[in-house]
Protein backbone atom coordinates (compact mmCIF):
# COMPACT_ATOMS: atom_id res chain seq x y z
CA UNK A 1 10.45 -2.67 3.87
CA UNK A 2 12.06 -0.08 6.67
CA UNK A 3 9.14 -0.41 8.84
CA UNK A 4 8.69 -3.87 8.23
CA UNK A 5 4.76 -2.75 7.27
CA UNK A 6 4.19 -1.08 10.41
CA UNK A 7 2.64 2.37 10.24
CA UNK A 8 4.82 5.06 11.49
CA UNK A 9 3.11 7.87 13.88
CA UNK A 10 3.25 11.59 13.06
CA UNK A 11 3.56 13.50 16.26
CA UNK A 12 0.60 16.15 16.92
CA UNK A 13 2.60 18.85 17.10
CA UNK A 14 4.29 18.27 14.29
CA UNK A 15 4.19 20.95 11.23
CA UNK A 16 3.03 18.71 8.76
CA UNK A 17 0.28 17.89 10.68
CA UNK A 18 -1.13 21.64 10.08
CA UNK A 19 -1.27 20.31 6.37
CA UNK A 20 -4.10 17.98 6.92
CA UNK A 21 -6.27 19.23 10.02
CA UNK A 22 -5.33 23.35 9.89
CA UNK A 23 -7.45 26.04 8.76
CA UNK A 24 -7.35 29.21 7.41
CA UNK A 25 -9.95 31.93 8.21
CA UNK A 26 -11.96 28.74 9.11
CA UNK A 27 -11.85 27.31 5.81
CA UNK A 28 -9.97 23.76 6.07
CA UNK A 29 -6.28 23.57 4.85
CA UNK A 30 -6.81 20.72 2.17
CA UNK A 31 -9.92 22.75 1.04
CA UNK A 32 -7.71 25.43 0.26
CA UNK A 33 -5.14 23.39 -1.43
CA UNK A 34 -7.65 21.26 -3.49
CA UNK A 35 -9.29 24.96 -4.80
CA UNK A 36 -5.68 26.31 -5.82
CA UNK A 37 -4.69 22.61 -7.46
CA UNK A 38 -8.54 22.91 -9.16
CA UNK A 39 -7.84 26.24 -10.74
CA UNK A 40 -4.40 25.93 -11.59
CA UNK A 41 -5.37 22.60 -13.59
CA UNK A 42 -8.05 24.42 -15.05
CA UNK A 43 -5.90 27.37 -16.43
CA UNK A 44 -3.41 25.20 -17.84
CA UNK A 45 -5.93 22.97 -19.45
CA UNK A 46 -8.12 25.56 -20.86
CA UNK A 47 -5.97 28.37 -21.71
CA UNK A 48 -2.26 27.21 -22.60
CA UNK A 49 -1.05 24.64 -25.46
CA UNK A 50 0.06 22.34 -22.65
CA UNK A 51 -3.79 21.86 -22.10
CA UNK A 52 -4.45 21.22 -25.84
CA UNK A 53 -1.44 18.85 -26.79
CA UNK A 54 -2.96 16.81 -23.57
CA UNK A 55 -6.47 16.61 -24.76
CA UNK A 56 -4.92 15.68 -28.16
CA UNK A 57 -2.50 12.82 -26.77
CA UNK A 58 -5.53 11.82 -25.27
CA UNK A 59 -7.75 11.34 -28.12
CA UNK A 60 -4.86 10.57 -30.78
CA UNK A 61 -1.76 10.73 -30.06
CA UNK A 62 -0.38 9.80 -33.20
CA UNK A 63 -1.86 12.59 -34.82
CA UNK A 64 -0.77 14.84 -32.13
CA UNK A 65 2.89 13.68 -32.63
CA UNK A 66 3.02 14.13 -36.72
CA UNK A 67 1.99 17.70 -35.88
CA UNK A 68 5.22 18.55 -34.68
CA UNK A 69 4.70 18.16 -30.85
CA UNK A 70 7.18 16.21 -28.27
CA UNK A 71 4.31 14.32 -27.34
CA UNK A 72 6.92 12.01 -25.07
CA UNK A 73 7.92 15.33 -23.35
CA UNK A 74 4.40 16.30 -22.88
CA UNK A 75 3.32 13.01 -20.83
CA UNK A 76 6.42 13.22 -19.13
CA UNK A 77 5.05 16.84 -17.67
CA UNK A 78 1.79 15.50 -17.51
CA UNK A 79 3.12 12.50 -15.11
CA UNK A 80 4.82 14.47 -13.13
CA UNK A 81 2.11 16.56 -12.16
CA UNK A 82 0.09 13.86 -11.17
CA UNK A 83 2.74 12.55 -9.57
CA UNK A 84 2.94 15.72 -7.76
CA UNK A 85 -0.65 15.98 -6.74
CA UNK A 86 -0.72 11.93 -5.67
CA UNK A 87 2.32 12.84 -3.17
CA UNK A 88 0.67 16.03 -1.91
CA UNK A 89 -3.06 13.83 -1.40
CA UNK A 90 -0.40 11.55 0.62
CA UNK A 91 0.66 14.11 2.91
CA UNK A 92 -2.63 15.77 3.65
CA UNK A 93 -4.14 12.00 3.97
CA UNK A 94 -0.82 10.94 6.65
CA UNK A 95 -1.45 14.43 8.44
CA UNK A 96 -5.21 13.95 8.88
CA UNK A 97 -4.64 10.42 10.05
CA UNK A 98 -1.52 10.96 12.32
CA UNK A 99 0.23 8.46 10.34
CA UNK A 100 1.93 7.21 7.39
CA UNK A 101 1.71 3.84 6.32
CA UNK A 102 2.09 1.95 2.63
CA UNK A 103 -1.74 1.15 3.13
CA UNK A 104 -2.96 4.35 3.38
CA UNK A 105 -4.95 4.65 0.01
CA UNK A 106 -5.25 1.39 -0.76
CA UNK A 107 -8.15 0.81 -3.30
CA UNK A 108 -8.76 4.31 -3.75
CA UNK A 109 -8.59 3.19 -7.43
CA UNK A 110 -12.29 2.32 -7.68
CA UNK A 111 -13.21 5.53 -6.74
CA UNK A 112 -11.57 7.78 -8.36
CA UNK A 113 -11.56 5.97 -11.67
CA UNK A 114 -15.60 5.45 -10.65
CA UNK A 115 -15.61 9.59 -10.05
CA UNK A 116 -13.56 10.83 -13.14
CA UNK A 117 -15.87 8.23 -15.55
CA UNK A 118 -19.27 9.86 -13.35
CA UNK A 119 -17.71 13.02 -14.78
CA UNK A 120 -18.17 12.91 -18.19
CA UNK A 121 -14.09 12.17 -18.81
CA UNK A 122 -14.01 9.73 -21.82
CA UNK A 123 -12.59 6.19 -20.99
CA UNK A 124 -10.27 6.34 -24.58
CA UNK A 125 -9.09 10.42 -23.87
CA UNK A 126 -9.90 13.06 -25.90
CA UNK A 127 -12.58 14.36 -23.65
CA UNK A 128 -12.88 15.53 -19.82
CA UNK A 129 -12.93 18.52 -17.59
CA UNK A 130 -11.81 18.84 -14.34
CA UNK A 131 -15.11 20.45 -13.36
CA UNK A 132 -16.92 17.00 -14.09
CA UNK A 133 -14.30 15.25 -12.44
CA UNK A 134 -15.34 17.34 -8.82
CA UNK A 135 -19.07 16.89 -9.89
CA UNK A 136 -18.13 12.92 -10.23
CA UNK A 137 -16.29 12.91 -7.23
CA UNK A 138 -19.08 14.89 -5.12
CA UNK A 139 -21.56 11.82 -6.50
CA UNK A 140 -19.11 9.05 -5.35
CA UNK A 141 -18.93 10.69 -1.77
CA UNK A 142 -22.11 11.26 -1.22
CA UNK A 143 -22.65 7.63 -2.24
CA UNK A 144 -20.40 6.39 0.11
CA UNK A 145 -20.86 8.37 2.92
CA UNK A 146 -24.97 7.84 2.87
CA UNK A 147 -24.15 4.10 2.24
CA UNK A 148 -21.94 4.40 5.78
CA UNK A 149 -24.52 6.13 7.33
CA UNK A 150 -27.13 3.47 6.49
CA UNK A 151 -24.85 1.27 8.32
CA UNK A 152 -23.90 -0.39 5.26
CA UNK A 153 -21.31 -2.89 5.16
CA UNK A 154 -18.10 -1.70 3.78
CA UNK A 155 -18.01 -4.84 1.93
CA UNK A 156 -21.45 -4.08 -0.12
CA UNK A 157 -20.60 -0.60 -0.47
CA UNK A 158 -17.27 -2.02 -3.09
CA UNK A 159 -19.72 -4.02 -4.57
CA UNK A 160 -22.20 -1.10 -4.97
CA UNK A 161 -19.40 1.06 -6.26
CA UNK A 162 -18.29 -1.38 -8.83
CA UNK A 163 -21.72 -1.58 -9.69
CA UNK A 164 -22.02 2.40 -10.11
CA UNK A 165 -18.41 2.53 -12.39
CA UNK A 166 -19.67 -0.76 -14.65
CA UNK A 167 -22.85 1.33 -15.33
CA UNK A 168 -20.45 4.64 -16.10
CA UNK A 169 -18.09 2.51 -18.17
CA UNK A 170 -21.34 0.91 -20.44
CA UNK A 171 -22.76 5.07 -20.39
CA UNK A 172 -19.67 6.08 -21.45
CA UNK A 173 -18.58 3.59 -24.30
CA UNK A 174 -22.24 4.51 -25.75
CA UNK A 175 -21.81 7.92 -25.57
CA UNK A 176 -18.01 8.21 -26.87
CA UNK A 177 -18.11 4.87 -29.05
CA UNK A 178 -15.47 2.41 -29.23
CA UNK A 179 -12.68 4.26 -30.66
CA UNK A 180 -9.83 2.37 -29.59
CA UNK A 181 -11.40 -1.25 -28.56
């Protein structure tokens, strides 16, 4: 409402610019930071009771919750490090455009739902690793980017990626069953 839906330029020179387009020992900034988020998430997952009460929300809460654990206080964590990571893919993503605007991201929601289901991550919780999640998000880029590169139109590539998550979704339900439907 500020900007009146205008995008707002970064300057070049600016240091959160280095964020999105820097490099370190030639390796890209936002490689670095996705590698550090990747392995942090996967030590907290795998090797902490944070990682287990999440799995277990995930596949029944309830059950979680008559065990003794603050499941409330456990999603609230769990929010706000997603929260956390969504703000830091906004930065990187304004830095590497030169911009921020409250359309950056816009139906990235396909995709990533599309990339996490690829993964092997269970529609109803209870199942998922963030190593499947990269592997489904590796798919959906190369997808999209051979689809641009065919000279595609970015129109028919949505449609081909809904077609690639409905497939998932069906996969998925017949893998993991209907628990909660």
């Amino acid at each position: 409402m500020i900007t009146g839906g205008y995008s707002i330029s970064i300057a070049s020179d600016a240091a959160l610019t280095s964020i999105g387009v820097g490099s370190f020992f030639g390796v890209p900034v936002p490689a670095i930071l996705a590698i550090v988020i990747m392995v942090i998430g996967v030590i907290a997952l795998r090797n902490s009771r944070y990682g287990t009460y999440v799995t277990g929300i995930g596949a029944n809460e309830e059950a979680v919750r008559r065990s003794g654990v603050n499941t409330r206080f456990v999603k609230l964590i769990t929010y706000t490090f997603s929260g956390g990571a969504a703000a830091l893919a906004g930065l990187i993503l304004a830095s590497r455009l030169g911009s921020g605007s409250s359309n950056i991201g816009l139906m990235f929601e396909l995709d990533i739902i599309a990339a996490v289901v690829l993964g092997g991550t269970a529609l109803f919780g209870g199942a998922g690793t963030i190593l499947g999640s990269l592997i489904g998000v590796t798919m959906i880029g190369v997808i999209n980017n051979g689809l641009t590169l065919m000279q595609v139109s970015p129109y028919i590539i949505q449609i081909i990626e809904g077609l690639v998550l409905l497939m998932a979704v069906i996969i998925n339900v017949r893998i993991f069953g209907r628990k909660r439907m």
